[in-house]
PDB file of N, CA and C in Angstrom:
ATOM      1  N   UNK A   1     -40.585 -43.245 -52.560  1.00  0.00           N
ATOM      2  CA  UNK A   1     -40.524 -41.943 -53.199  1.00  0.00           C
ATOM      3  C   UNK A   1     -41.507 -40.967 -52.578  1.00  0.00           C
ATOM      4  N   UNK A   2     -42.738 -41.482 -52.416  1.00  0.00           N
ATOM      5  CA  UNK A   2     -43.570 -40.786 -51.466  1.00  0.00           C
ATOM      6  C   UNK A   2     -42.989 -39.702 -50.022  1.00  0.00           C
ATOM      7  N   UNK A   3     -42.032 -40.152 -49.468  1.00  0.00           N
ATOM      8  CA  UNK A   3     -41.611 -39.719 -48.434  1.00  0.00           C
ATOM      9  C   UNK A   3     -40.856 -39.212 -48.806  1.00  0.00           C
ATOM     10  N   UNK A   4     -39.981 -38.876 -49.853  1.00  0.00           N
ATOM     11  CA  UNK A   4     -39.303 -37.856 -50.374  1.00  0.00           C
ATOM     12  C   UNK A   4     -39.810 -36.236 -50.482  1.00  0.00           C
ATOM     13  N   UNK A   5     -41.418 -36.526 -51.272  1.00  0.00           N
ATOM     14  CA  UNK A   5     -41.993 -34.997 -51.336  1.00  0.00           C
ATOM     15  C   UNK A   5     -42.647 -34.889 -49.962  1.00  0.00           C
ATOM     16  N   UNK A   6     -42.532 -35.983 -49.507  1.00  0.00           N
ATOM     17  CA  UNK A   6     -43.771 -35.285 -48.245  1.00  0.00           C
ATOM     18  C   UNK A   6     -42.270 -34.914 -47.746  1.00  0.00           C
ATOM     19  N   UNK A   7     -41.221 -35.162 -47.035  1.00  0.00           N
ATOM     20  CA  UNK A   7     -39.635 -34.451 -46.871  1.00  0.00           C
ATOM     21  C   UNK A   7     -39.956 -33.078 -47.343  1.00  0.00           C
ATOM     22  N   UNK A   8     -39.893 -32.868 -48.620  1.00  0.00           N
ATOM     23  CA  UNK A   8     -39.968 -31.507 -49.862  1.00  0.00           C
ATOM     24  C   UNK A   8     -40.602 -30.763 -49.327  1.00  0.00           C
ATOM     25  N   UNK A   9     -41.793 -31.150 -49.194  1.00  0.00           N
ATOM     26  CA  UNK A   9     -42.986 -30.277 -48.582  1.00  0.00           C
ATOM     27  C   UNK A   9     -43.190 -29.553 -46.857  1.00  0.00           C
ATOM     28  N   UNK A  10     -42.388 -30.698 -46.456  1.00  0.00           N
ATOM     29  CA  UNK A  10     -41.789 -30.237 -44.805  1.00  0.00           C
ATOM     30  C   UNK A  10     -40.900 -29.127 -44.535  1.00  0.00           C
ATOM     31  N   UNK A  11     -39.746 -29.530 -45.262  1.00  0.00           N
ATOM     32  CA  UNK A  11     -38.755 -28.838 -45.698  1.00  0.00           C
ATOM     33  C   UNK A  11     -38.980 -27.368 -46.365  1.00  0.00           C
ATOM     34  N   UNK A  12     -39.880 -27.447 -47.350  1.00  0.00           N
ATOM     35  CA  UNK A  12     -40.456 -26.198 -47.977  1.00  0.00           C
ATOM     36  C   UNK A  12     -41.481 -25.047 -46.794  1.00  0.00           C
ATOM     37  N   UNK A  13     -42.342 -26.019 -46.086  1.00  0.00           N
ATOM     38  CA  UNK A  13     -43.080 -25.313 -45.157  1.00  0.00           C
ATOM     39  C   UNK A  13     -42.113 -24.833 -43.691  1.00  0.00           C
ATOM     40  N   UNK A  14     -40.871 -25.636 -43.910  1.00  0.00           N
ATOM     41  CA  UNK A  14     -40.172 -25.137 -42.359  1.00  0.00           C
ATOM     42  C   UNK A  14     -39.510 -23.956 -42.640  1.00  0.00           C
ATOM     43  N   UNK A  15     -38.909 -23.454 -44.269  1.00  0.00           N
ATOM     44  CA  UNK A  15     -38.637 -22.635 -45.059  1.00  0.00           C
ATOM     45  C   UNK A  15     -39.334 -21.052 -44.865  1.00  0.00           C
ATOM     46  N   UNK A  16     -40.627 -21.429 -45.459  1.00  0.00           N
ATOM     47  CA  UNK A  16     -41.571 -20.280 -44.628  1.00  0.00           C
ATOM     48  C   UNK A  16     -41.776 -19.852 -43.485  1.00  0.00           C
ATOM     49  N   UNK A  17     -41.833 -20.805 -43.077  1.00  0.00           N
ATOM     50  CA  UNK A  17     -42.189 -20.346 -41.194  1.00  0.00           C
ATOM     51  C   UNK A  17     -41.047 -19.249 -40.982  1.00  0.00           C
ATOM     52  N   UNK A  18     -39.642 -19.999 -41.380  1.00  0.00           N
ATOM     53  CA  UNK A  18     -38.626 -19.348 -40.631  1.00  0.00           C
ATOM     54  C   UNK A  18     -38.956 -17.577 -41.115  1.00  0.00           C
ATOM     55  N   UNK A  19     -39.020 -17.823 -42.702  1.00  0.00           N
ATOM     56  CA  UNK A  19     -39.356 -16.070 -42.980  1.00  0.00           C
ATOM     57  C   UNK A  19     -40.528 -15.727 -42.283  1.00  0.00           C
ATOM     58  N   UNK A  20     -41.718 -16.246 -42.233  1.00  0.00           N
ATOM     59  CA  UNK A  20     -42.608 -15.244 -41.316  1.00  0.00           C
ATOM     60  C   UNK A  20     -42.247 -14.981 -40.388  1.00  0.00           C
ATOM     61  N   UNK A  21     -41.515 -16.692 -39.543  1.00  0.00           N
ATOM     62  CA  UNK A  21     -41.515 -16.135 -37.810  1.00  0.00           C
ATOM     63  C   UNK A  21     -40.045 -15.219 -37.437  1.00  0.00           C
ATOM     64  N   UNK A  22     -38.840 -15.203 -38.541  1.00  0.00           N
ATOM     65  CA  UNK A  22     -37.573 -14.310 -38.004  1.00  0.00           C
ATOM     66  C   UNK A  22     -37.296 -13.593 -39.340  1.00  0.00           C
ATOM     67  N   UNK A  23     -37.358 -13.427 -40.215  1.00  0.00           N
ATOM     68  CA  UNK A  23     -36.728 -12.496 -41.246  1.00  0.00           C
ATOM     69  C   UNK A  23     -37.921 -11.067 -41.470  1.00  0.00           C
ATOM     70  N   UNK A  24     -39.606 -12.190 -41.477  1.00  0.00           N
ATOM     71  CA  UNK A  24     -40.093 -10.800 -42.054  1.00  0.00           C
ATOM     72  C   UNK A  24     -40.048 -10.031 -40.359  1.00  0.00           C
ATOM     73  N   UNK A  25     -40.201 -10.160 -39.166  1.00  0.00           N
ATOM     74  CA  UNK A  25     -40.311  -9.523 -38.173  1.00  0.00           C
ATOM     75  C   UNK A  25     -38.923  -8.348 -38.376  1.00  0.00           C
ATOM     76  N   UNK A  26     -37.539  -8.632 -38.543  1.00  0.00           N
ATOM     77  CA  UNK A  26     -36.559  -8.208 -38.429  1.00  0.00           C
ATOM     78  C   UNK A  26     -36.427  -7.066 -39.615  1.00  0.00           C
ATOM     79  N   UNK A  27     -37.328  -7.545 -41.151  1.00  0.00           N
ATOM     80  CA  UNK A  27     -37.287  -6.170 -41.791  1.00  0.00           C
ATOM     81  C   UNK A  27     -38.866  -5.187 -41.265  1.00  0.00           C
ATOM     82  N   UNK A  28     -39.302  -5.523 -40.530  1.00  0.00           N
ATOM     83  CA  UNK A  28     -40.417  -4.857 -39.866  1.00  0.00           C
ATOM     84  C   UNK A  28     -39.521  -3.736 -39.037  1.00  0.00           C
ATOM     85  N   UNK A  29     -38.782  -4.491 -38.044  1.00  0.00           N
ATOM     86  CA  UNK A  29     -37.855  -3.493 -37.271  1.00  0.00           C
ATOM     87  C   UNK A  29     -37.013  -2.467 -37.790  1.00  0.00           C
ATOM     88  N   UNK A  30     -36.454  -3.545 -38.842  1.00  0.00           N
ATOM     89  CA  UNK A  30     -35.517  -2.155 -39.615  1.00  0.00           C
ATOM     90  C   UNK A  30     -36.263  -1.679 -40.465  1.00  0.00           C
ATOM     91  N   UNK A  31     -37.193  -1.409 -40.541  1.00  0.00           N
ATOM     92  CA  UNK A  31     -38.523  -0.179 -41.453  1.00  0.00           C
ATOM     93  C   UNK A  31     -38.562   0.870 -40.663  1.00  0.00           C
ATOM     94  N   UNK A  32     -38.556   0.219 -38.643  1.00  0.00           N
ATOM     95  CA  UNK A  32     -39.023   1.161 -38.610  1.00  0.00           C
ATOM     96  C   UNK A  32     -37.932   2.412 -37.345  1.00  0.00           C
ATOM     97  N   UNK A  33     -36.759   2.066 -38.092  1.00  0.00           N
ATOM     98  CA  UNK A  33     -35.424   2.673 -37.636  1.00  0.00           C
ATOM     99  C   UNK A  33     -35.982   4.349 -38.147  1.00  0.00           C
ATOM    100  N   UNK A  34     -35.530   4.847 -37.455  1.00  0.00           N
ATOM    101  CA  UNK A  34     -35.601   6.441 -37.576  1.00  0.00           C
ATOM    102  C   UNK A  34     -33.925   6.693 -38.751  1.00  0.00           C
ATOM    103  N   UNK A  35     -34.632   7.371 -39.601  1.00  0.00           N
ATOM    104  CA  UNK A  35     -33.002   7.802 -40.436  1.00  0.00           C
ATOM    105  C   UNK A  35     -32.372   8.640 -39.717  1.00  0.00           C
ATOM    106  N   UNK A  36     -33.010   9.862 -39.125  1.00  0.00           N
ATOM    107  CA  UNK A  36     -32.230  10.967 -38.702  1.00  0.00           C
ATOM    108  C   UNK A  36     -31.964  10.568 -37.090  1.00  0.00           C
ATOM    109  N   UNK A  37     -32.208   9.588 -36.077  1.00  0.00           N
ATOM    110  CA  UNK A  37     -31.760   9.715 -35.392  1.00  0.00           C
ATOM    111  C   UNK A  37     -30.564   8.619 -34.735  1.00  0.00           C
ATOM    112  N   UNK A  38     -30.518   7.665 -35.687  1.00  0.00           N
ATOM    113  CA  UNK A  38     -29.719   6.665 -35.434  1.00  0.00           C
ATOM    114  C   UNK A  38     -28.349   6.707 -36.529  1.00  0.00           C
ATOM    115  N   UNK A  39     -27.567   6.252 -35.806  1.00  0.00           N
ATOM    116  CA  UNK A  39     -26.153   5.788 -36.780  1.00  0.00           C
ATOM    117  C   UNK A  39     -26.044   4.572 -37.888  1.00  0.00           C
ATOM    118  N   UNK A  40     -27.232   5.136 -38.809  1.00  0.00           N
ATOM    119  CA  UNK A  40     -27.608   3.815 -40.044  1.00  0.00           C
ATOM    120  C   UNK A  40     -26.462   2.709 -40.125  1.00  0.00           C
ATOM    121  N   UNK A  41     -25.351   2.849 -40.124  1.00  0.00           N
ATOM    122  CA  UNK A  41     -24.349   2.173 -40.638  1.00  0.00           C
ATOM    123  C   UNK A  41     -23.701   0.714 -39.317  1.00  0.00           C
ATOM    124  N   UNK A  42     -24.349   1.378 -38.073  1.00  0.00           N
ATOM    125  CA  UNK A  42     -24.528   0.548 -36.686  1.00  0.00           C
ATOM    126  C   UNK A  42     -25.203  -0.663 -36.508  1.00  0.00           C
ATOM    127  N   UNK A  43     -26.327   0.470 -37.128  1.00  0.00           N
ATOM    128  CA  UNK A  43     -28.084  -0.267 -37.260  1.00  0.00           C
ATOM    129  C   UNK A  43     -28.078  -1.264 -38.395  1.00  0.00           C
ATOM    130  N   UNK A  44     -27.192  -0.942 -39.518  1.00  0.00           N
ATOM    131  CA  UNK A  44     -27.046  -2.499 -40.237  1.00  0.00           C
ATOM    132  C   UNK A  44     -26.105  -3.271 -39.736  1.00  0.00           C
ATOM    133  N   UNK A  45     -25.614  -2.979 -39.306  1.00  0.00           N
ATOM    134  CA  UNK A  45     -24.298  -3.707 -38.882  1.00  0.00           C
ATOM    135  C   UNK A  45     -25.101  -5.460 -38.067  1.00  0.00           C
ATOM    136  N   UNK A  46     -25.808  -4.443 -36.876  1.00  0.00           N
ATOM    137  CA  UNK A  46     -26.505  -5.641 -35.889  1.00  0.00           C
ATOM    138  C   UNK A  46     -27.709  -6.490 -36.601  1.00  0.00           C
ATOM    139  N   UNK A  47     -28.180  -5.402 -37.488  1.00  0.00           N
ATOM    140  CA  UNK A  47     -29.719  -6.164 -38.148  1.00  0.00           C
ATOM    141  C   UNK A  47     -29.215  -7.176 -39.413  1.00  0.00           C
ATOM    142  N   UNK A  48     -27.711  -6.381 -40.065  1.00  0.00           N
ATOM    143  CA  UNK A  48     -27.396  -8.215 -40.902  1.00  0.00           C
ATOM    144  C   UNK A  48     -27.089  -9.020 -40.922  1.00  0.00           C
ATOM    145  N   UNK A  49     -26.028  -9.337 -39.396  1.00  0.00           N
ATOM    146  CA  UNK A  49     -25.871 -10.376 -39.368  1.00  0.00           C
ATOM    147  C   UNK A  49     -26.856 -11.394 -39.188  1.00  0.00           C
ATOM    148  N   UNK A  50     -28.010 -10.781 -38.289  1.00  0.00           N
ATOM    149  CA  UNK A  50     -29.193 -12.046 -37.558  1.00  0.00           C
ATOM    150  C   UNK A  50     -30.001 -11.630 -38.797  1.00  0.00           C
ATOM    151  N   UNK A  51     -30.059 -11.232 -40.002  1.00  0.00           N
ATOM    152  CA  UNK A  51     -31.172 -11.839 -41.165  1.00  0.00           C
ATOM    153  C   UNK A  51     -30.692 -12.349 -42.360  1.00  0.00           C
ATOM    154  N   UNK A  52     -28.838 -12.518 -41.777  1.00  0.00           N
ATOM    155  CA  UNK A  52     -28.238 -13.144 -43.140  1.00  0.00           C
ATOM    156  C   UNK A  52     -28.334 -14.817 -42.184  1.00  0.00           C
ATOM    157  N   UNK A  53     -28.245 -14.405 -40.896  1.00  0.00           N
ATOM    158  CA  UNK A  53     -28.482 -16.136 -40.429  1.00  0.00           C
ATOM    159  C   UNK A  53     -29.908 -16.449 -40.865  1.00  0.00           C
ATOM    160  N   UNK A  54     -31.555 -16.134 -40.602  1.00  0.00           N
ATOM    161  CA  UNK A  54     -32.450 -16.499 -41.326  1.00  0.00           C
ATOM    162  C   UNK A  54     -32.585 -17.151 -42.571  1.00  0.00           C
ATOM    163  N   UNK A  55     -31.910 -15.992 -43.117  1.00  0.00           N
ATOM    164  CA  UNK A  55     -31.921 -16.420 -44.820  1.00  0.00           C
ATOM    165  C   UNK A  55     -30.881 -17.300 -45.365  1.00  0.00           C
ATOM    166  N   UNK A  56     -29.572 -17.712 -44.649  1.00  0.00           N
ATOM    167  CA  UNK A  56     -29.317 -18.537 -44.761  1.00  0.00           C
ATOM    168  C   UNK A  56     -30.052 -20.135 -44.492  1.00  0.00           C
ATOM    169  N   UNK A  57     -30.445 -20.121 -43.037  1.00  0.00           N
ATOM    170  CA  UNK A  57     -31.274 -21.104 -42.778  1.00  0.00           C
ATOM    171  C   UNK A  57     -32.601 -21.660 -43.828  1.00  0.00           C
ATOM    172  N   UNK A  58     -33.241 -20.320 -43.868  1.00  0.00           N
ATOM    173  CA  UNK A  58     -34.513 -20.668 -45.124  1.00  0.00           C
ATOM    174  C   UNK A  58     -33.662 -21.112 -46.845  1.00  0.00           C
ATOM    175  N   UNK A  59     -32.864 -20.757 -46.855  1.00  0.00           N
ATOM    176  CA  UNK A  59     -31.755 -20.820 -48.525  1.00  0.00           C
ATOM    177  C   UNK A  59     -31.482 -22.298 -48.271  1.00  0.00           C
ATOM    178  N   UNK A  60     -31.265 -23.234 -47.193  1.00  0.00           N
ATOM    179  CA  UNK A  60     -30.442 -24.344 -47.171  1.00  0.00           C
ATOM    180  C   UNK A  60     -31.872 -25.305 -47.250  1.00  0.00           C
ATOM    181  N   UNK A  61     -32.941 -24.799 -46.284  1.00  0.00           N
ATOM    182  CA  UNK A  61     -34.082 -25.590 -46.437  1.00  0.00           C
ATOM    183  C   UNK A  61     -35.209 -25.977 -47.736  1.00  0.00           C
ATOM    184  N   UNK A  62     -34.621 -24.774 -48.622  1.00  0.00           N
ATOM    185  CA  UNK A  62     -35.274 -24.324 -49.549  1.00  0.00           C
ATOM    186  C   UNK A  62     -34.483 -25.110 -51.128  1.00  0.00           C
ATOM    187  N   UNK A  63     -33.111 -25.318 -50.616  1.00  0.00           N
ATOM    188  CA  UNK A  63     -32.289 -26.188 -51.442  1.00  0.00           C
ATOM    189  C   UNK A  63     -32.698 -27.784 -51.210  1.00  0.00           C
ATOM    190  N   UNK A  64     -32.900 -27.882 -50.036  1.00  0.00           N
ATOM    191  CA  UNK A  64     -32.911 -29.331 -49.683  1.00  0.00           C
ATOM    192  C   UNK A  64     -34.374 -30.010 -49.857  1.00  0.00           C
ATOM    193  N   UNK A  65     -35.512 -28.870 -49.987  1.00  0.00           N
ATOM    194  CA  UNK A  65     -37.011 -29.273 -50.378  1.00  0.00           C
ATOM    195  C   UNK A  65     -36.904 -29.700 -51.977  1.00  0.00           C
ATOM    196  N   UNK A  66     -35.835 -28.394 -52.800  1.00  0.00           N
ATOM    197  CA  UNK A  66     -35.836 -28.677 -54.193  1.00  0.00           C
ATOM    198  C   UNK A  66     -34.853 -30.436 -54.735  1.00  0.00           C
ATOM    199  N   UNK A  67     -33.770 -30.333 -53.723  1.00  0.00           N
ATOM    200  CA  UNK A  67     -33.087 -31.674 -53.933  1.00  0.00           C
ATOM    201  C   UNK A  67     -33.892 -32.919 -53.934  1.00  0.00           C
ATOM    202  N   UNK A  68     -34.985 -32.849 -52.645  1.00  0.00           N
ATOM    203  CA  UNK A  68     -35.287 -33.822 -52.037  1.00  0.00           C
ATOM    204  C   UNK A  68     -36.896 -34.519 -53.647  1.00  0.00           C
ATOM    205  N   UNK A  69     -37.587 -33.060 -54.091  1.00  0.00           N
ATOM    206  CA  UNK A  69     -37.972 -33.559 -55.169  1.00  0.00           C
ATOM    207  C   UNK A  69     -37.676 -33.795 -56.697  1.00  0.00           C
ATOM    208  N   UNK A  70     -36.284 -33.176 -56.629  1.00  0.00           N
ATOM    209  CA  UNK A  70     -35.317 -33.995 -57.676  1.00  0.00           C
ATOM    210  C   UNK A  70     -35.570 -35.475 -57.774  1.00  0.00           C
ATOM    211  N   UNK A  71     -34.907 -35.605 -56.562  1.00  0.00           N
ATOM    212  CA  UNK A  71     -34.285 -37.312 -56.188  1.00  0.00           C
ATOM    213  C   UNK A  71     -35.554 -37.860 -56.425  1.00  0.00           C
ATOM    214  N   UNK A  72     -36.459 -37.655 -56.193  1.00  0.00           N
ATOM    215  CA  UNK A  72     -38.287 -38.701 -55.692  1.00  0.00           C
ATOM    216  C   UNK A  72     -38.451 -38.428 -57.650  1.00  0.00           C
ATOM    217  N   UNK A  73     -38.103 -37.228 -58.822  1.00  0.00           N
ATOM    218  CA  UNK A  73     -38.286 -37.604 -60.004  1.00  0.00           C
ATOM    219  C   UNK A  73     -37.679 -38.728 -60.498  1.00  0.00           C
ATOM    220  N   UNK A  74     -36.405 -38.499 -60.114  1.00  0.00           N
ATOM    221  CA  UNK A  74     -35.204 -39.023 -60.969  1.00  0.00           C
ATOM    222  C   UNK A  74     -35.665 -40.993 -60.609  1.00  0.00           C
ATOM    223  N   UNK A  75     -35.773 -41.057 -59.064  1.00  0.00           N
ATOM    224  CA  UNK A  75     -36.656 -42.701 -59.002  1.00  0.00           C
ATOM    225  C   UNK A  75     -37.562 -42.962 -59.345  1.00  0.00           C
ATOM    226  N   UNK A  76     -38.722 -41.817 -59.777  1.00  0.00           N
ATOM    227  CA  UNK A  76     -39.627 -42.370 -60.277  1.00  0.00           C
ATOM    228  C   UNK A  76     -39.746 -42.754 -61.613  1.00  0.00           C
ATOM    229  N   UNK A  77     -38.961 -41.926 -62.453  1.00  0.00           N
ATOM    230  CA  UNK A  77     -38.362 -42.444 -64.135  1.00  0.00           C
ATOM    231  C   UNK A  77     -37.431 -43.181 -63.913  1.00  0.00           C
ATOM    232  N   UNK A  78     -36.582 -43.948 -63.308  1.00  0.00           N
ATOM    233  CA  UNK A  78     -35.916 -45.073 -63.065  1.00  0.00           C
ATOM    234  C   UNK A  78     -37.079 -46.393 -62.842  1.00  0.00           C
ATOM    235  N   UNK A  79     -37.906 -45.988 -61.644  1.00  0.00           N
ATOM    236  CA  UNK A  79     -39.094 -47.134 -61.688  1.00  0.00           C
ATOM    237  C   UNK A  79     -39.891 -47.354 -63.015  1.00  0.00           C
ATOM    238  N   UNK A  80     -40.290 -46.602 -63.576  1.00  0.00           N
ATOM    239  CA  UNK A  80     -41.116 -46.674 -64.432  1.00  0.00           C
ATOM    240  C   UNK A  80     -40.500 -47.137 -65.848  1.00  0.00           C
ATOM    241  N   UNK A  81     -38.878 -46.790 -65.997  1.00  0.00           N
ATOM    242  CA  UNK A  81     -38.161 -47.604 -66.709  1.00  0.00           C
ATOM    243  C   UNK A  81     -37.942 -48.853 -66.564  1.00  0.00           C
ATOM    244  N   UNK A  82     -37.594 -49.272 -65.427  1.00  0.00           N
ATOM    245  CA  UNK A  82     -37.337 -50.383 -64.859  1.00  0.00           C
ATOM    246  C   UNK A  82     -38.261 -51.260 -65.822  1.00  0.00           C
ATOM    247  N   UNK A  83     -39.592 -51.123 -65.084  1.00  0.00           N
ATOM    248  CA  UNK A  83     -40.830 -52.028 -65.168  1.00  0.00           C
ATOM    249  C   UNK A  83     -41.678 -51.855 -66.525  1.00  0.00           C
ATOM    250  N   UNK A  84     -41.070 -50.598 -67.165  1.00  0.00           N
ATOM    251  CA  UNK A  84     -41.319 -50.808 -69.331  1.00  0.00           C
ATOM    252  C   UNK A  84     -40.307 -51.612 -69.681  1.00  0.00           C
ATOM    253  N   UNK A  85     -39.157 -51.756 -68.973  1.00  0.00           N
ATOM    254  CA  UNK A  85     -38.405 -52.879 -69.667  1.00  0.00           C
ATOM    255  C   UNK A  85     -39.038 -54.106 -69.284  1.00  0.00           C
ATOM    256  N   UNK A  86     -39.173 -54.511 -68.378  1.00  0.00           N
ATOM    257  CA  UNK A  86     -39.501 -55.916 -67.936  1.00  0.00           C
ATOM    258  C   UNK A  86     -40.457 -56.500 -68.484  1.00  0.00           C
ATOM    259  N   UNK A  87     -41.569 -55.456 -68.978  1.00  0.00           N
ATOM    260  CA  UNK A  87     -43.015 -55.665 -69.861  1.00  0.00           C
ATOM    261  C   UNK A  87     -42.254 -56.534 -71.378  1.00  0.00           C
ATOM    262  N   UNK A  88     -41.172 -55.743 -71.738  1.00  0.00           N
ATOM    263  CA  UNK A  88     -41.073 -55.530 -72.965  1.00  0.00           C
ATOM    264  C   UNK A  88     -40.962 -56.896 -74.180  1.00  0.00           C
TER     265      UNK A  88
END
């Protein structure tokens, strides 16, 4: 079960990275789009697809940190059942 949260915790920290190192850079860029001189509607066009891929990526890692310490609860109240029965 141990290696489940340390998983969680991997998973959770690879989560972040991805937003510091590609999502927050990309709303940095589009901050700093000029309104009046660009064709806004262009300029989202190119900037959502590559920060709906980020945030997809961080959304799946971020599911799979929360799954991964589901599963490490759900065995550890199975163990701990287990072995109050066996006492009993």
């Amino acid at each position: 079960m141990t290696w489940l949260v340390i998983a969680a915790l991997v998973l959770y920290a690879s989560a972040f990275l991805v937003t510091m190192a590609y999502n927050v850079p990309l709303n940095r860029e589009f901050d700093s789009v000029s309104l009046s001189a660009v064709n806004l509607t262009a300029e989202r066009s190119a900037y959502e697809d590559r920060w709906n891929t980020g945030n997809l990526i961080r959304t799946l890692l971020s599911i799979s940190a929360i799954a991964s310490l589901a599963v490490a609860l759900v065995l550890e109240r199975l163990g701990r059942a287990a072995s109050e029965s066996g006492r009993g």
